[in-house]
PDB file of N, CA and C in Angstrom:
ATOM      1  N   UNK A   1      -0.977  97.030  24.276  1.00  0.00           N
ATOM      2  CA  UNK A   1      -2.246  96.702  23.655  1.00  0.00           C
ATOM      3  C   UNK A   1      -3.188  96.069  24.672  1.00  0.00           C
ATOM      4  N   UNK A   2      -4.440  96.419  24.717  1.00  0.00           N
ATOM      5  CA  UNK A   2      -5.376  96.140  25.456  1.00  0.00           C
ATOM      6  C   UNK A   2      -6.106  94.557  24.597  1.00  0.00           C
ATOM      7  N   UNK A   3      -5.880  93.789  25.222  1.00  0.00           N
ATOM      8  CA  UNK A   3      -6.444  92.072  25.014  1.00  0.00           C
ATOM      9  C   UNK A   3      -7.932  92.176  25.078  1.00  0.00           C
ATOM     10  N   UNK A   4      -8.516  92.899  24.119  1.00  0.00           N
ATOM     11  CA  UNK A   4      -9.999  93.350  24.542  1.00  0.00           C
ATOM     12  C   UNK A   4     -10.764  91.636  24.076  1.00  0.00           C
ATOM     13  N   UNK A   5     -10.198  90.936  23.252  1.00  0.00           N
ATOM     14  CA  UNK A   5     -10.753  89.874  22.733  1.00  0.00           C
ATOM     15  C   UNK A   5     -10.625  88.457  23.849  1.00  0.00           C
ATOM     16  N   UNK A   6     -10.217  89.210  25.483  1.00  0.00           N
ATOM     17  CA  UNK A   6      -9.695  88.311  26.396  1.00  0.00           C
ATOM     18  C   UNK A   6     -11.319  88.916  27.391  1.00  0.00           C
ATOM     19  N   UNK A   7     -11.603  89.651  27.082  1.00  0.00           N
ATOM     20  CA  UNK A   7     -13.084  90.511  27.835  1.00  0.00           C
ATOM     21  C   UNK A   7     -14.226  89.528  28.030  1.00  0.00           C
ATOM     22  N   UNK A   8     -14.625  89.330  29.068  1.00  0.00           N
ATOM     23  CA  UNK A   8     -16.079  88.147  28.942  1.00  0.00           C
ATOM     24  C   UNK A   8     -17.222  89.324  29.100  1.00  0.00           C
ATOM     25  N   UNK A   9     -17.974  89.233  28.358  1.00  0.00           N
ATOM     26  CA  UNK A   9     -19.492  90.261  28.721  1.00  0.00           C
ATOM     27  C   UNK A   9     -19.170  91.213  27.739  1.00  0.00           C
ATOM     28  N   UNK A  10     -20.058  92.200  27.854  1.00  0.00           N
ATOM     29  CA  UNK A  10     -20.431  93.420  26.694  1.00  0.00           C
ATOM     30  C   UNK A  10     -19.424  94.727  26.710  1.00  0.00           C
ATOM     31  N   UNK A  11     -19.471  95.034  25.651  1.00  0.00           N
ATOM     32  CA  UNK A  11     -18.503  96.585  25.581  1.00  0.00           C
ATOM     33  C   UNK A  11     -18.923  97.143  24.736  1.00  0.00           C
ATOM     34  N   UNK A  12     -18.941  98.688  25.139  1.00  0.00           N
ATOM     35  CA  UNK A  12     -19.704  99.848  24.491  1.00  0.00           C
ATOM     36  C   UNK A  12     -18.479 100.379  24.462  1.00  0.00           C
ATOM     37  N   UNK A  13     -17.892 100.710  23.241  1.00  0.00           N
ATOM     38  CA  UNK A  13     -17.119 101.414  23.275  1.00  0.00           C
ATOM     39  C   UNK A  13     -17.095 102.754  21.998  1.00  0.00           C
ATOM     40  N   UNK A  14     -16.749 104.019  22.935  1.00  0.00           N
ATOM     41  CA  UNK A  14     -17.218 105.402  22.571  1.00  0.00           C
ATOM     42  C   UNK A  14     -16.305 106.611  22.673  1.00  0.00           C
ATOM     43  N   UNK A  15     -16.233 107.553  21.044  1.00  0.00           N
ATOM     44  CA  UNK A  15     -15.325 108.285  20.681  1.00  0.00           C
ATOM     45  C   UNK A  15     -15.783 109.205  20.589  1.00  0.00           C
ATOM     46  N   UNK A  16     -14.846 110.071  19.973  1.00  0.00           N
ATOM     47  CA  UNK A  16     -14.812 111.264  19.028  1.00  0.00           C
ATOM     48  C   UNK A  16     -13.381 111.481  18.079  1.00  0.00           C
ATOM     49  N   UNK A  17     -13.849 111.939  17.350  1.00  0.00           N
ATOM     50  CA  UNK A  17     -12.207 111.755  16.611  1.00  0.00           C
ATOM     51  C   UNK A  17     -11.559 113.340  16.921  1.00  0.00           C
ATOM     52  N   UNK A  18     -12.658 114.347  17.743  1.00  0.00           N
ATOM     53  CA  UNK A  18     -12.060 115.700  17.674  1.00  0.00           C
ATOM     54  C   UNK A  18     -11.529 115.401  19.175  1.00  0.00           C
ATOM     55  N   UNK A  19     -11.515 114.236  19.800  1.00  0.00           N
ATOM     56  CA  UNK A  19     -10.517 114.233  21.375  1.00  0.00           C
ATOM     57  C   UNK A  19      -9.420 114.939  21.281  1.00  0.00           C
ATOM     58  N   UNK A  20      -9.387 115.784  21.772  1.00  0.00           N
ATOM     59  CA  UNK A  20      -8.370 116.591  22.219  1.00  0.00           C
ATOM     60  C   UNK A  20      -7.161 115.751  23.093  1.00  0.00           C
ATOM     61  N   UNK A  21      -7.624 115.090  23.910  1.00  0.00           N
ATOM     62  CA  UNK A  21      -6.774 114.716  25.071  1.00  0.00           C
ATOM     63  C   UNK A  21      -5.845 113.175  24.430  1.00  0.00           C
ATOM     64  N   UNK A  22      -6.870 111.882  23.649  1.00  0.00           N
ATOM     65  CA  UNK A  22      -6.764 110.991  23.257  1.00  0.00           C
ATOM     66  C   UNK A  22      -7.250 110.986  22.171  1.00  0.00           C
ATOM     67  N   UNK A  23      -6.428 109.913  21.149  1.00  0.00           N
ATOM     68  CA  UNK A  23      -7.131 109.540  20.460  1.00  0.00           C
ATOM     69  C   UNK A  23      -7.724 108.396  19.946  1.00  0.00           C
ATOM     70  N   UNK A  24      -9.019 108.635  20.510  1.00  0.00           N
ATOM     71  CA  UNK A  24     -10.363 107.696  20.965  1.00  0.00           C
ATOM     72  C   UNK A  24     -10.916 107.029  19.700  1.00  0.00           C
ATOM     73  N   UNK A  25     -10.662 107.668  18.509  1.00  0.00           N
ATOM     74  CA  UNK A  25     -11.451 107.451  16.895  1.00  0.00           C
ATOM     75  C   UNK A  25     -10.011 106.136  17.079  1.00  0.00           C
ATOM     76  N   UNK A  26      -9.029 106.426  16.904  1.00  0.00           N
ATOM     77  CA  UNK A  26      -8.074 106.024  16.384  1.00  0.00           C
ATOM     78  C   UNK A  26      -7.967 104.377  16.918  1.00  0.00           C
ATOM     79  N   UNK A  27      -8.174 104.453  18.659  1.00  0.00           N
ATOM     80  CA  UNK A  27      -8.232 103.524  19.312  1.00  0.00           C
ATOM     81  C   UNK A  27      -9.295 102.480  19.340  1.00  0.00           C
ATOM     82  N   UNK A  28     -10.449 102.980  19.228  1.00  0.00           N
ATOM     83  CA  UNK A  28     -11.482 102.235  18.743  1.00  0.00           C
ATOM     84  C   UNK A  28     -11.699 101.104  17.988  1.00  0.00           C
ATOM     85  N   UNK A  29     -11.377 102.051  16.690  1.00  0.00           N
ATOM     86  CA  UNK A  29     -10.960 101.270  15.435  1.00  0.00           C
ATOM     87  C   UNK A  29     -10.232 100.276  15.451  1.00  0.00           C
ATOM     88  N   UNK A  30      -9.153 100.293  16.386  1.00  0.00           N
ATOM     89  CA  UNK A  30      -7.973  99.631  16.548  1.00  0.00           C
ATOM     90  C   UNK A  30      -8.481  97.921  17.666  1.00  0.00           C
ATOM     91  N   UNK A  31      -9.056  98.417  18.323  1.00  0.00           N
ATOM     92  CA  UNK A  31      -9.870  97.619  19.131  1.00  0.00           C
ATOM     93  C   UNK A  31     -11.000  96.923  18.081  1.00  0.00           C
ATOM     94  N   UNK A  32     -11.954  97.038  17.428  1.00  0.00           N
ATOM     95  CA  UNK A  32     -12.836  97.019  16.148  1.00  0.00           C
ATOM     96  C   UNK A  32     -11.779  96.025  15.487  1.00  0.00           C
ATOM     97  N   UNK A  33     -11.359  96.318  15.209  1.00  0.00           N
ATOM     98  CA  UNK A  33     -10.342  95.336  14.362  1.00  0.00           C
ATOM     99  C   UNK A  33      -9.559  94.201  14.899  1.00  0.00           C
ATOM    100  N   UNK A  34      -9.256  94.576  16.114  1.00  0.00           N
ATOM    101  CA  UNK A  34      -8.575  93.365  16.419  1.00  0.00           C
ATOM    102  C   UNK A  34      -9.844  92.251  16.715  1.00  0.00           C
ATOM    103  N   UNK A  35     -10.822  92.665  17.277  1.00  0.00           N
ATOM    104  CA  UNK A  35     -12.514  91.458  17.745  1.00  0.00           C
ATOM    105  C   UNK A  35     -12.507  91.161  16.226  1.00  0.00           C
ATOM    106  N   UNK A  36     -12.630  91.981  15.460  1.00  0.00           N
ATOM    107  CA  UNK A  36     -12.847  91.192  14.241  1.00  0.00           C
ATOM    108  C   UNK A  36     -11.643  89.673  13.625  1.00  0.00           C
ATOM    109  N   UNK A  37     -10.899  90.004  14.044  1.00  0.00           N
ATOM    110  CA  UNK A  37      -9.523  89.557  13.696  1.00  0.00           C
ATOM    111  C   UNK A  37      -9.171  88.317  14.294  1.00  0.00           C
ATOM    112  N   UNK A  38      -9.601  88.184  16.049  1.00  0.00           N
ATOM    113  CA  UNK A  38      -9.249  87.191  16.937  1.00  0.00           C
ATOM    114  C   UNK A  38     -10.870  86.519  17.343  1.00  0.00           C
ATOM    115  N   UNK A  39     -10.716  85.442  17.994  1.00  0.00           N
ATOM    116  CA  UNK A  39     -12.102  84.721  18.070  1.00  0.00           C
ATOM    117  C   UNK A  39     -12.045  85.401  20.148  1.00  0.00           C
ATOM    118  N   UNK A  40     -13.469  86.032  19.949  1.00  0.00           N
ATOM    119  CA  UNK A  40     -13.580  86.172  21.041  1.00  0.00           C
ATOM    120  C   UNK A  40     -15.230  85.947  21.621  1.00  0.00           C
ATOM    121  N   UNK A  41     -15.935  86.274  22.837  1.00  0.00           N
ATOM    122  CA  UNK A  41     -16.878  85.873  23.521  1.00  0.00           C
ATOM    123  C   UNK A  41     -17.626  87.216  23.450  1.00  0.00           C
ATOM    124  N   UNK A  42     -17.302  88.346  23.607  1.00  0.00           N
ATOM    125  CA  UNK A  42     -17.881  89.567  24.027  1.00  0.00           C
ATOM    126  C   UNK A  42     -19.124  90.419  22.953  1.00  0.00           C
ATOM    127  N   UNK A  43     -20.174  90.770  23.241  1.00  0.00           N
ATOM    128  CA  UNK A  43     -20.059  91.747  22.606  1.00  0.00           C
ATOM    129  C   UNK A  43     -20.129  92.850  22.644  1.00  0.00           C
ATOM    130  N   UNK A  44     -20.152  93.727  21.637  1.00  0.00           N
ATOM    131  CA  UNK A  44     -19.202  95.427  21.394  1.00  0.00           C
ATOM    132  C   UNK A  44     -20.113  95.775  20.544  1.00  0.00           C
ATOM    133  N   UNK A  45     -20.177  96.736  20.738  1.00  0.00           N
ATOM    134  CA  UNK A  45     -20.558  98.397  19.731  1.00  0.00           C
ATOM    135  C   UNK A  45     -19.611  99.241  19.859  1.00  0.00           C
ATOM    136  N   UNK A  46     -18.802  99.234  18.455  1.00  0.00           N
ATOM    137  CA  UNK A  46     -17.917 100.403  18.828  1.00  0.00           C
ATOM    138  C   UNK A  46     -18.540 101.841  17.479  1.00  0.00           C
ATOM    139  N   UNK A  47     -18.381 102.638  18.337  1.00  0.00           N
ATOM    140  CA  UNK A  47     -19.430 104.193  18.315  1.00  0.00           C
ATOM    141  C   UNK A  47     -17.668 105.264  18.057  1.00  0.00           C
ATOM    142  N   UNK A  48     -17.438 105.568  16.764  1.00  0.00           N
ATOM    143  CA  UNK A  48     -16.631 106.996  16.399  1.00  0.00           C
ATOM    144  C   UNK A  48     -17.787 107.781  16.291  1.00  0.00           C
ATOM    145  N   UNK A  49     -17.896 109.522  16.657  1.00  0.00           N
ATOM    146  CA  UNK A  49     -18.226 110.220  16.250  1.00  0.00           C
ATOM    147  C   UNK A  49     -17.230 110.811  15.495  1.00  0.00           C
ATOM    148  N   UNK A  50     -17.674 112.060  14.771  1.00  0.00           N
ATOM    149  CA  UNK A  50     -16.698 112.995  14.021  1.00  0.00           C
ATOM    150  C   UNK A  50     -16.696 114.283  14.983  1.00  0.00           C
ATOM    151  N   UNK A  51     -17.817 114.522  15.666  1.00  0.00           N
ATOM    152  CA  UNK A  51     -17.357 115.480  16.604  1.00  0.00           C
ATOM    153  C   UNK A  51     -18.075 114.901  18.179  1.00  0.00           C
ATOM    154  N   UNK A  52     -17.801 115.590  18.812  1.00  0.00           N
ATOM    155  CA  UNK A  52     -17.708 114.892  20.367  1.00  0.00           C
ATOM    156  C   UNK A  52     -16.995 115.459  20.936  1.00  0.00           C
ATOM    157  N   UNK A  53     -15.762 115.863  21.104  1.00  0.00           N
ATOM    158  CA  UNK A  53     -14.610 116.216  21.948  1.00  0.00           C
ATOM    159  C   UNK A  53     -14.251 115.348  23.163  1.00  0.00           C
ATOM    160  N   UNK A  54     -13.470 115.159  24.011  1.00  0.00           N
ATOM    161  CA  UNK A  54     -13.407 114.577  24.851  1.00  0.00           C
ATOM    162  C   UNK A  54     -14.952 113.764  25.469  1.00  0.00           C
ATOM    163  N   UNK A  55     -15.232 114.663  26.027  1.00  0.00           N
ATOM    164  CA  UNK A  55     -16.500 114.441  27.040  1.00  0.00           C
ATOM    165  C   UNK A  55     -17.875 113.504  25.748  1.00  0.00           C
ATOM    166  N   UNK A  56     -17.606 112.659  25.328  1.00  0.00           N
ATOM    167  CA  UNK A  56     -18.240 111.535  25.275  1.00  0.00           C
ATOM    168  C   UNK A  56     -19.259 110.948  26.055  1.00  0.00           C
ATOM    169  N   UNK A  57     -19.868 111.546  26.473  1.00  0.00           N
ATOM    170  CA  UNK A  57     -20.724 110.930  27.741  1.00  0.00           C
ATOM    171  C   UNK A  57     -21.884 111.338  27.489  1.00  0.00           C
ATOM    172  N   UNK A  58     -22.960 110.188  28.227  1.00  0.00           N
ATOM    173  CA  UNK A  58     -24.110 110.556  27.666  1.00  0.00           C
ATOM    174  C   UNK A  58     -24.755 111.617  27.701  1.00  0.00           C
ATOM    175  N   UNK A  59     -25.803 112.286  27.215  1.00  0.00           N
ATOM    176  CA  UNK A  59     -26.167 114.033  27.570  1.00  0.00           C
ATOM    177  C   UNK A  59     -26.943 114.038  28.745  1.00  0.00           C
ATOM    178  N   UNK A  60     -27.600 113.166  29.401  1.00  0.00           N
ATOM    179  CA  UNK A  60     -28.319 112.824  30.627  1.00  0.00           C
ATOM    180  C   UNK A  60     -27.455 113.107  31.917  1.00  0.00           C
ATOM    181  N   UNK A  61     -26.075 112.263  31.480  1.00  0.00           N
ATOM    182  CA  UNK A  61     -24.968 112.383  32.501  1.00  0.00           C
ATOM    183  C   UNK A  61     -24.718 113.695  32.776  1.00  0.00           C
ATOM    184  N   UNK A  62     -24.031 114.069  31.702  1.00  0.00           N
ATOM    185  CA  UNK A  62     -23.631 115.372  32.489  1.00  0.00           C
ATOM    186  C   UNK A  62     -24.482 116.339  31.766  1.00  0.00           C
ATOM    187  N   UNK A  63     -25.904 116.104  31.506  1.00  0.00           N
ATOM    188  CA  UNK A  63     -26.579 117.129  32.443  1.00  0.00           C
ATOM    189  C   UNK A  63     -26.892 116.925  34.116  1.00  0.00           C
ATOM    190  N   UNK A  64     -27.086 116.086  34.627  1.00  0.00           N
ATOM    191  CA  UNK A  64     -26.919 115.345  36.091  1.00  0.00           C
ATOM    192  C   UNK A  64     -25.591 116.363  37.112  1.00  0.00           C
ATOM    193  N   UNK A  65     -24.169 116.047  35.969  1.00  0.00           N
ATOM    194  CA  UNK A  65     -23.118 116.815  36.639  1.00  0.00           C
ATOM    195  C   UNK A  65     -22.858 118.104  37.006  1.00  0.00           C
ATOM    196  N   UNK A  66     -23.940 118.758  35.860  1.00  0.00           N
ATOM    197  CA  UNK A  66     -23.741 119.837  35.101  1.00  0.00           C
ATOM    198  C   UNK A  66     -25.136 120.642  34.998  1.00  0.00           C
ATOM    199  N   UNK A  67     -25.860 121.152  35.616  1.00  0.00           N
ATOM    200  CA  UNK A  67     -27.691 121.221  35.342  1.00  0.00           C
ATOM    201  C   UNK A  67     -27.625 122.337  34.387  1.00  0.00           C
ATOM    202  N   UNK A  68     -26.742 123.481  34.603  1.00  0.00           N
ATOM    203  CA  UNK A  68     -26.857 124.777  34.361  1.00  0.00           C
ATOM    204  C   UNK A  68     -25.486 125.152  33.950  1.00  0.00           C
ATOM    205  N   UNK A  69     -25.028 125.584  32.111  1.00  0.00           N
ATOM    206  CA  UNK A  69     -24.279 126.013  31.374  1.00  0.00           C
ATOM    207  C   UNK A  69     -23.427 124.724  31.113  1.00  0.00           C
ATOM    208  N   UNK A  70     -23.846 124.045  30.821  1.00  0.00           N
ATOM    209  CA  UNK A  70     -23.236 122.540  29.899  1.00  0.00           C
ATOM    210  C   UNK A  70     -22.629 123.127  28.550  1.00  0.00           C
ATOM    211  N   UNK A  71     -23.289 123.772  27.809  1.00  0.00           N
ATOM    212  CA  UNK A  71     -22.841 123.993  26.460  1.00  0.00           C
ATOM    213  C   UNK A  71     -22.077 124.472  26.712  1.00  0.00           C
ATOM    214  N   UNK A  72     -21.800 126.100  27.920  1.00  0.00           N
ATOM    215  CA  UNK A  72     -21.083 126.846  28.076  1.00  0.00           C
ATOM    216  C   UNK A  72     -19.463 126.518  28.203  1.00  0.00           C
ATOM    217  N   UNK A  73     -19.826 125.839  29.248  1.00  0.00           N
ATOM    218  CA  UNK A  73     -18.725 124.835  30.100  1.00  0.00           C
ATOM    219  C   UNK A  73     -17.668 123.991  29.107  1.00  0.00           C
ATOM    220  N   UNK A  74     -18.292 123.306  28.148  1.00  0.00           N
ATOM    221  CA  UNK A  74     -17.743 122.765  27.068  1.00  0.00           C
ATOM    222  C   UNK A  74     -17.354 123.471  25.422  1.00  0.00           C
ATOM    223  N   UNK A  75     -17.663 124.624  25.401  1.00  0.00           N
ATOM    224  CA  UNK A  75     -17.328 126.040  24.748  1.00  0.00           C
ATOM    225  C   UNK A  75     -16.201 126.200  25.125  1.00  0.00           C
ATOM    226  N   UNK A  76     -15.876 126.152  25.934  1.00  0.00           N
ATOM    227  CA  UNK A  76     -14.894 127.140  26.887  1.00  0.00           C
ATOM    228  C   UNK A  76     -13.752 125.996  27.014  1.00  0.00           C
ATOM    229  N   UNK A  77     -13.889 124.531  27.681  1.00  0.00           N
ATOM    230  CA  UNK A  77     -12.975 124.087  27.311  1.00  0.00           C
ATOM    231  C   UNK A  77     -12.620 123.176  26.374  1.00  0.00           C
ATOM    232  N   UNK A  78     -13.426 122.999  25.379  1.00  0.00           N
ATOM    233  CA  UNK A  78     -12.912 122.184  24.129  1.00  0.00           C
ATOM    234  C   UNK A  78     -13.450 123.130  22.828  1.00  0.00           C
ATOM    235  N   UNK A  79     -12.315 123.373  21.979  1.00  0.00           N
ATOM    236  CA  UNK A  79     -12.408 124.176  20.718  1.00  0.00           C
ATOM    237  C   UNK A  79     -13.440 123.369  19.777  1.00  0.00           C
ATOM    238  N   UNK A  80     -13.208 122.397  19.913  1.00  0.00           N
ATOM    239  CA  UNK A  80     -14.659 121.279  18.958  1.00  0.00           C
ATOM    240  C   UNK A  80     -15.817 121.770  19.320  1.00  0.00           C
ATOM    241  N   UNK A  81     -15.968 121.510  20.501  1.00  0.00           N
ATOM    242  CA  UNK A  81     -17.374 122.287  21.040  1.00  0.00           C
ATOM    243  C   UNK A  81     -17.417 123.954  20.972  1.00  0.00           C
ATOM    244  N   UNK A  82     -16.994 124.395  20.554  1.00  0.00           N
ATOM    245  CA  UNK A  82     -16.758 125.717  20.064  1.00  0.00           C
ATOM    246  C   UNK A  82     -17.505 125.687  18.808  1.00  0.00           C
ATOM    247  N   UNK A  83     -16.962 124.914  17.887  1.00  0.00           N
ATOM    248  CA  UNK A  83     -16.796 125.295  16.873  1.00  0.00           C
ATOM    249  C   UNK A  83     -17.742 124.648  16.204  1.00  0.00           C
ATOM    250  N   UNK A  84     -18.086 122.768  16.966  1.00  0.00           N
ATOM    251  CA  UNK A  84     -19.767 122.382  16.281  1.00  0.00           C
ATOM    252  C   UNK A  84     -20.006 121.727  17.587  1.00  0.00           C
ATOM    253  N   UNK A  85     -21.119 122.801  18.014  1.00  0.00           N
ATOM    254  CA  UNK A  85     -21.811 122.918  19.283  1.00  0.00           C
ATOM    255  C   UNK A  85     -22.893 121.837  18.841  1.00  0.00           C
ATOM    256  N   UNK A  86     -23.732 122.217  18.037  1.00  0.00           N
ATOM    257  CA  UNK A  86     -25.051 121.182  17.718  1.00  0.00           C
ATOM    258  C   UNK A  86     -24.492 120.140  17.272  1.00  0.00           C
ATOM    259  N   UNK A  87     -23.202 119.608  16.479  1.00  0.00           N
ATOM    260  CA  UNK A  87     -22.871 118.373  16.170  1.00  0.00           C
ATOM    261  C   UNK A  87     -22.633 117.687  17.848  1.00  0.00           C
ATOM    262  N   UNK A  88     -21.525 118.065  18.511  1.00  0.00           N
ATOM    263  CA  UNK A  88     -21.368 117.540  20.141  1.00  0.00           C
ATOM    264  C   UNK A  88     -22.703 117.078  20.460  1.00  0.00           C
ATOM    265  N   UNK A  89     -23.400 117.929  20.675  1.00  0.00           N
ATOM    266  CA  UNK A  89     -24.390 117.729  21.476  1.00  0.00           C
ATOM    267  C   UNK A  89     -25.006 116.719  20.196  1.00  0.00           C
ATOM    268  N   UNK A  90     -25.547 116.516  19.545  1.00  0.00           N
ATOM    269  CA  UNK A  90     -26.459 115.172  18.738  1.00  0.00           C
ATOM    270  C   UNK A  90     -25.181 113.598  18.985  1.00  0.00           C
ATOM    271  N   UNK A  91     -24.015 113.817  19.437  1.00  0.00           N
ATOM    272  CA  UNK A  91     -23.555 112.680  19.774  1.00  0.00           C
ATOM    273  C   UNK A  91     -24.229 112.840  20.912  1.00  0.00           C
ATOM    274  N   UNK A  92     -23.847 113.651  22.135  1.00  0.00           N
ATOM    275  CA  UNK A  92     -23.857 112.845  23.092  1.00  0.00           C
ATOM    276  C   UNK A  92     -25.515 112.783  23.147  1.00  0.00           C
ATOM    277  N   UNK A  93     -26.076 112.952  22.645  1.00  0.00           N
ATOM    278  CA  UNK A  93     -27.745 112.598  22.542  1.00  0.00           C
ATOM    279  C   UNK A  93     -27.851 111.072  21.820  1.00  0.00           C
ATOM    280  N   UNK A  94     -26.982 111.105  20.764  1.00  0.00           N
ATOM    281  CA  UNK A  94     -27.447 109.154  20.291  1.00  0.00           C
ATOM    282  C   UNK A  94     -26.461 108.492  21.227  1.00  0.00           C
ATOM    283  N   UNK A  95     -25.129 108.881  21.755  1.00  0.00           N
ATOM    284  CA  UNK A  95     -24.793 108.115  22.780  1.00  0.00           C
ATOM    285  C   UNK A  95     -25.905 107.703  24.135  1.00  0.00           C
ATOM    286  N   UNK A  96     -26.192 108.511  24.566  1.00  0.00           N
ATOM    287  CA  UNK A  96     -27.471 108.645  25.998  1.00  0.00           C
ATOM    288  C   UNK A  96     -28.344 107.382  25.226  1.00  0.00           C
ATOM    289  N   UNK A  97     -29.224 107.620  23.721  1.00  0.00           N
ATOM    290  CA  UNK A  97     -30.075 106.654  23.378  1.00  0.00           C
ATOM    291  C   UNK A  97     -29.850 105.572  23.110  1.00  0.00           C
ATOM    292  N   UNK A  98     -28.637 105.367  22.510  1.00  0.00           N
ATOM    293  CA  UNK A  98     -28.037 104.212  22.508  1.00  0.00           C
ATOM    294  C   UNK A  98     -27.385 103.111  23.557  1.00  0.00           C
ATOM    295  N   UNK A  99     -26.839 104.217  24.297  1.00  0.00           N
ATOM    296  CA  UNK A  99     -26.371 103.048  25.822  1.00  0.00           C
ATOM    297  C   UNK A  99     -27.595 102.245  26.237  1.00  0.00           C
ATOM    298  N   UNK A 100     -28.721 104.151  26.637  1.00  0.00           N
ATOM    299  CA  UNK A 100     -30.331 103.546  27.408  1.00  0.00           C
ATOM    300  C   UNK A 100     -30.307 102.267  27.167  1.00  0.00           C
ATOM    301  N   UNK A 101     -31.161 102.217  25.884  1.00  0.00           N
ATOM    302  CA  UNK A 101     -31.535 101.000  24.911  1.00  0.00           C
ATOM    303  C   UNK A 101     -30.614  99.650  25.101  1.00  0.00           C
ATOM    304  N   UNK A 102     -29.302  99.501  24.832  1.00  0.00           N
ATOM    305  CA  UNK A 102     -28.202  98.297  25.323  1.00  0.00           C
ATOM    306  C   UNK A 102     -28.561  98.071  26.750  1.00  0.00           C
ATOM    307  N   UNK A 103     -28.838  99.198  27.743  1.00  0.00           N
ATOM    308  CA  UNK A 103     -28.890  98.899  29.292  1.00  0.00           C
ATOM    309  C   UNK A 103     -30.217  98.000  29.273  1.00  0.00           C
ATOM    310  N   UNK A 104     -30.648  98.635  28.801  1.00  0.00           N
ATOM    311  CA  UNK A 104     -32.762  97.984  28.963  1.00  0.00           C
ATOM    312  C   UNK A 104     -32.717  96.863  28.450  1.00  0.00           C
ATOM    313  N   UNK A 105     -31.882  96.516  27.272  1.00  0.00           N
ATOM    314  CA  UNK A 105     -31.957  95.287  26.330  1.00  0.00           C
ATOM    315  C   UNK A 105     -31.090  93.706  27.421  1.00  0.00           C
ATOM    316  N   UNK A 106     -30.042  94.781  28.255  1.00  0.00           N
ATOM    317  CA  UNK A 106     -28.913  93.677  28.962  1.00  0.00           C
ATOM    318  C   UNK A 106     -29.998  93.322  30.394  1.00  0.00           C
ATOM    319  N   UNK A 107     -30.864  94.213  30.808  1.00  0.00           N
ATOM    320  CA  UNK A 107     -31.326  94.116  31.859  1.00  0.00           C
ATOM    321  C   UNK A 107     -32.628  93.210  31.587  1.00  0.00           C
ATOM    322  N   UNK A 108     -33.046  93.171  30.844  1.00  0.00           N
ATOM    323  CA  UNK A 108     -34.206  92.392  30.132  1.00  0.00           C
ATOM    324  C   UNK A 108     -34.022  90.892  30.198  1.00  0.00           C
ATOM    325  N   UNK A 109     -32.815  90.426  29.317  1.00  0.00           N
ATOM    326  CA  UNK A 109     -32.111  89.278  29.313  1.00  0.00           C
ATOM    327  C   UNK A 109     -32.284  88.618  30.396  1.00  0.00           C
ATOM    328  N   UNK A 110     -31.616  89.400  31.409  1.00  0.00           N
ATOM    329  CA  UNK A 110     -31.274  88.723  33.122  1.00  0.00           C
ATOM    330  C   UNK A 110     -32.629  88.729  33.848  1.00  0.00           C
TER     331      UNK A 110
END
């Protein structure tokens, strides 16, 4: 078990429940619950999607990684993204807006 309630500073923490590889919904939650549970310092946003697949990342990012056949690329290797292409992609679009926004908000502060 990860002592996330031992963490000093902020955590974004970000799923999908169609992870193929992990399961990120599952862990989340699990994390979510324990901050709720134990007295800790940090804070968290924890973010399940229902679809996402692995690649969780913001859509900025890997378009950056990726300029040309992103959808394709993720078609091909995750069946989620196969199967809800426009759901994937509107996560990793409120993920991208949502980090932005936390980054601008943490950078503001300081």
């Amino acid at each position: 078990m990860i002592k996330v309630e031992n963490i000093k500073g902020r955590l974004f923490l970000v799923g999908a429940e169609d992870d193929s590889f992990w399961e990120a919904g599952k862990y989340i939650r699990r994390m979510d619950r324990r901050l709720k549970e134990r007295p800790h310092t940090c804070e968290y946003v924890p973010l399940v999607y229902e679809h996402g697949t692995h690649f969780v990342l913001p859509e900025s990012m890997l378009r950056m990684a990726l300029p040309v056949g992103l959808k394709f690329v993720l078609r091909f290797i995750f069946k989620a993204a196969k199967e809800y292409p426009d759901e994937c992609e509107a996560a990793r679009k409120d993920i991208d807006r949502r980090l932005s926004a936390a980054l601008k908000e943490w950078r503001e502060e300081n």
